[in-house]
Protein backbone atom coordinates (compact mmCIF):
# COMPACT_ATOMS: atom_id res chain seq x y z
CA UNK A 1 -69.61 -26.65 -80.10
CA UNK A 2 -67.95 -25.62 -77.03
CA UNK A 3 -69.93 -27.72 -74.55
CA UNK A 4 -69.32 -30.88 -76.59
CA UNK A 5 -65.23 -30.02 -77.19
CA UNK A 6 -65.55 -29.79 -73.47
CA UNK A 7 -67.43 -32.27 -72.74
CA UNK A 8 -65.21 -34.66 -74.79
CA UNK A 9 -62.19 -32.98 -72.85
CA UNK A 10 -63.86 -34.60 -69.68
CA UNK A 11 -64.47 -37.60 -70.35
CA UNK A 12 -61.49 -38.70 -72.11
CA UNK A 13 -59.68 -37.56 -68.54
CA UNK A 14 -62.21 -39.81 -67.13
CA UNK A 15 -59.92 -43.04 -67.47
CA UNK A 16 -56.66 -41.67 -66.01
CA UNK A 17 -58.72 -39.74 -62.94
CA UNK A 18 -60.38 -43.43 -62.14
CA UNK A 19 -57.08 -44.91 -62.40
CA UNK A 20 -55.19 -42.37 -60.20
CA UNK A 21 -57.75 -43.99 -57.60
CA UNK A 22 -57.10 -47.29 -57.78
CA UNK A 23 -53.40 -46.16 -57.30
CA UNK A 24 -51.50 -46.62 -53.51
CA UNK A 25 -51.85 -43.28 -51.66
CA UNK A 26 -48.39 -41.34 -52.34
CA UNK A 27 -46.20 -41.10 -49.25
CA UNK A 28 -45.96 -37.32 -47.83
CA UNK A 29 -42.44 -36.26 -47.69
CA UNK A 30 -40.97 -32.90 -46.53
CA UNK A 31 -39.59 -30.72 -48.91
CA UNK A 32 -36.30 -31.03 -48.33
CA UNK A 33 -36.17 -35.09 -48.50
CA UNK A 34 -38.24 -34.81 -51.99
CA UNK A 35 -35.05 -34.79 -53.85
CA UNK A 36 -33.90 -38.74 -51.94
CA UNK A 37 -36.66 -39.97 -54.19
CA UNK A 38 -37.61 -37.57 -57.25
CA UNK A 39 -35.10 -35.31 -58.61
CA UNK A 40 -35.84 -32.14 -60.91
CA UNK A 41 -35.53 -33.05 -64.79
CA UNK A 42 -35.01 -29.21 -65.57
CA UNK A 43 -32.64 -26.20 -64.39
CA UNK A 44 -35.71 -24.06 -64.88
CA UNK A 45 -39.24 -24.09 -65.10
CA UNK A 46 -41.93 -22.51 -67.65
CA UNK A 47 -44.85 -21.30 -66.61
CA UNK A 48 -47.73 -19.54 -67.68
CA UNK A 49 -48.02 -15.87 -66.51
CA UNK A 50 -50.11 -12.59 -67.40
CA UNK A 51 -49.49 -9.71 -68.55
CA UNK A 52 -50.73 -8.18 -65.78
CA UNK A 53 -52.25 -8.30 -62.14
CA UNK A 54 -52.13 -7.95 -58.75
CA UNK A 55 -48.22 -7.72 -57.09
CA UNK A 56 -47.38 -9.50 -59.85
CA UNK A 57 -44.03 -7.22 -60.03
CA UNK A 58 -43.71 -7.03 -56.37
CA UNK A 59 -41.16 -9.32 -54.52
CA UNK A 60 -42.77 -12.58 -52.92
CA UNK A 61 -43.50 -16.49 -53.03
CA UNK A 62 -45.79 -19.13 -52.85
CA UNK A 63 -46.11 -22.32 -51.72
CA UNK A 64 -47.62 -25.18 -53.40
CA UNK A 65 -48.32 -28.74 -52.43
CA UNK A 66 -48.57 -31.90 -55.29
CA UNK A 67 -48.21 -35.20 -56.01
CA UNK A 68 -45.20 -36.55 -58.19
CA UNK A 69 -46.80 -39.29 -59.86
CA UNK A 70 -44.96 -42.63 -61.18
CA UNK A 71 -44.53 -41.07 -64.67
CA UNK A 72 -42.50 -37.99 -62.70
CA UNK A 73 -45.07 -35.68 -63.69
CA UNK A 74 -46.89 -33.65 -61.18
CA UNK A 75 -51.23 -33.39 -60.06
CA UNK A 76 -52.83 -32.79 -57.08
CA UNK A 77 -51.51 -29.56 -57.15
CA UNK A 78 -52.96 -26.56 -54.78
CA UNK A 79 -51.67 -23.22 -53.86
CA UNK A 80 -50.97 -23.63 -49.68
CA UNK A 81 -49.70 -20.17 -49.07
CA UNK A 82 -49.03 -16.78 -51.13
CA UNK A 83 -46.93 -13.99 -50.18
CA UNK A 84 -47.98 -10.79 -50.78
CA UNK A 85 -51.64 -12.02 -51.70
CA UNK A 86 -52.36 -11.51 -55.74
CA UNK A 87 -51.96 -12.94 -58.60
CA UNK A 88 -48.81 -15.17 -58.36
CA UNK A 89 -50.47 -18.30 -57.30
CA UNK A 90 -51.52 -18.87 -60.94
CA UNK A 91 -48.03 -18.58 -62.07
CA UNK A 92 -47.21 -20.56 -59.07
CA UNK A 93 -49.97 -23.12 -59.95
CA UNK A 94 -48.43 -23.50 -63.75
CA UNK A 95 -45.28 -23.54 -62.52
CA UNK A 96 -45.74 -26.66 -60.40
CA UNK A 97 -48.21 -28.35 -63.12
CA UNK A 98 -44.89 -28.23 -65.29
CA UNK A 99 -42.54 -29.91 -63.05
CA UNK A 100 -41.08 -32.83 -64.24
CA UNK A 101 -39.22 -35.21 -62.21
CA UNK A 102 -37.01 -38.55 -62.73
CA UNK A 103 -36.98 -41.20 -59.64
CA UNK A 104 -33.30 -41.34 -57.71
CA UNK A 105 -32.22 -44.78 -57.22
CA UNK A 106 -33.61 -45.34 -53.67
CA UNK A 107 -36.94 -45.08 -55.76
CA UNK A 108 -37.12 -47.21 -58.40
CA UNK A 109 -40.01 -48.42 -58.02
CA UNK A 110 -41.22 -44.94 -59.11
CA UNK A 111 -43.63 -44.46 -56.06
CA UNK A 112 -45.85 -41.52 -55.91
CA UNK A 113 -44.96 -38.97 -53.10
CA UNK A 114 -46.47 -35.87 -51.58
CA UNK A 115 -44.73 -32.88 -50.81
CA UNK A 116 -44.69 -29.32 -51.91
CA UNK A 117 -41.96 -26.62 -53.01
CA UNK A 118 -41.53 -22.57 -52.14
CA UNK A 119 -41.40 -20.71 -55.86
CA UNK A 120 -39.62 -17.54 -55.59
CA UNK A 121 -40.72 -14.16 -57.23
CA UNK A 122 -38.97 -11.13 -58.04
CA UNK A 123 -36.07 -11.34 -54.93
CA UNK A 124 -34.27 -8.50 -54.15
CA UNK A 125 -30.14 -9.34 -54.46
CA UNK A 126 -29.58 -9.01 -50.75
CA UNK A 127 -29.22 -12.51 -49.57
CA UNK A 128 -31.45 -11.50 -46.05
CA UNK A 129 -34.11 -10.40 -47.58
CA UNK A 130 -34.43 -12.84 -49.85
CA UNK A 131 -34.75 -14.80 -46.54
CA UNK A 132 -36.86 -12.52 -44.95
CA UNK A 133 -39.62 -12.95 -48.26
CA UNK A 134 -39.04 -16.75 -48.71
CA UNK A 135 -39.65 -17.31 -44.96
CA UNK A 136 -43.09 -15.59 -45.15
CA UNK A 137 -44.14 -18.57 -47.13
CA UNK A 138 -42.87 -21.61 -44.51
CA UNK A 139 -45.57 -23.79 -43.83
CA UNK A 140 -46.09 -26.77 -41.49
CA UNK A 141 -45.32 -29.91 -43.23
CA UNK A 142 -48.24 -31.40 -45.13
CA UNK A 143 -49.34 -35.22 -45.08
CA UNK A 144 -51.61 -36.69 -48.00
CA UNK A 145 -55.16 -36.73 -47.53
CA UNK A 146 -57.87 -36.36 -49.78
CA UNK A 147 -57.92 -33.63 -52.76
CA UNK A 148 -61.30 -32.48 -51.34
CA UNK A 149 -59.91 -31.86 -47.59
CA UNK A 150 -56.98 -30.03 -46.16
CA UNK A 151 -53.48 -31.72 -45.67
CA UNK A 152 -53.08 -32.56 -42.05
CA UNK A 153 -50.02 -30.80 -40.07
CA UNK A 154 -46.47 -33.34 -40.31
CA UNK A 155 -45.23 -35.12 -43.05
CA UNK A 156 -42.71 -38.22 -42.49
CA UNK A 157 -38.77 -36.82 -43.01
C-alpha cells in the first residue's frame, strides 16, 4: 500500500518536475539584491523541527541556496553551509521550502532567480557575537547550475 501511495506521489510530481525544465534557467543573484526582485510574504517563517538532536540548542546558522520560482514559492533548495555541524540543516531545509515570496515591481514578469539566505539559530543578545556566529556561515556567492552539480563561485549583483 505504501509503495503504490508512493509511487502515485511520484508520478503525479512528474508533470511539474518536466515543466520546471522546459522553464528559462533562473538568474543567480546575491543575497542581498534578492529583495530588488522577490520580497518576503511573511515576518516569520515555520518550519519543521525535532524534538531533539545534535546542537540543536546550541547557537549557530546555516546557509541555504534555492530557486524562487514564478509562483514565489521556493525548490531547488540545498543546505551550502552549517554552523556548528548537526541537526539544524533540516530545520534550515524546511525553513527555506516554506518561504514564500511576492515579485517587486522591477520583476513583474515574475522571473525565477537563484540565490540563497543565512537562517539564524539560537543567537546570543550581544550584537558581536551574533556577528561572530552569522559570519561562520558566509559563503562565496553561488551562480545556477545544475541540481546534480555544485554552484559555481560569483553570482551577478
Amino acid at each position: 500500500m505504501l509503495r503504490n501511495l508512493a509511487l502515485s506521489l511520484a508520478l503525479a510530481g512528474l508533470p511539474l518536475a518536466v515543466m520546471a525544465q522546459d522553464a528559462p534557467a533562473p538568474k543567480s543573484v546575491r543575497p542581498e539584491s534578492l529583495s530588488k526582485y522577490w520580497v518576503m510574504m511573511h515576518a516569520s517563517i515555520q518550519a519543521d523541527v525535532p524534538l531533539s538532536g545534535k546542537n540543536m540548542n546550541v547557537p549557530g546558522c546555516a546557509t541555504v541556496s534555492f530557486v524562487v520560482e514564478s509562483n514565489g514559492r521556493t525548490s531547488n533548495i540545498k543546505v551550502q553551509k552549517v554552523e556548528p555541524a548537526g541537526d539544524l540543516a533540516t530545520v534550515a531545509f524546511s525553513a527555506a521550502a516554506n518561504l514564500q515570496f511576492e515579485p517587486t515591481m522591477i520583476n513583474a514578469g515574475r522571473d525565477r532567480m537563484f540565490s540563497s539566505l543565512i537562517f539564524p539559530f539560537n543567537l546570543p543578545p550581544d550584537p558581536e557575537a551574533r556577528t561572530a556566529i552569522m559570519q561562520r556561515c558566509a559563503i562565496e556567492p553561488l551562480l545556477w547550475s545544475n541540481p546534480a552539480s555544485r554552484p559555481a563561485a560569483t553570482a551577478a549583483k
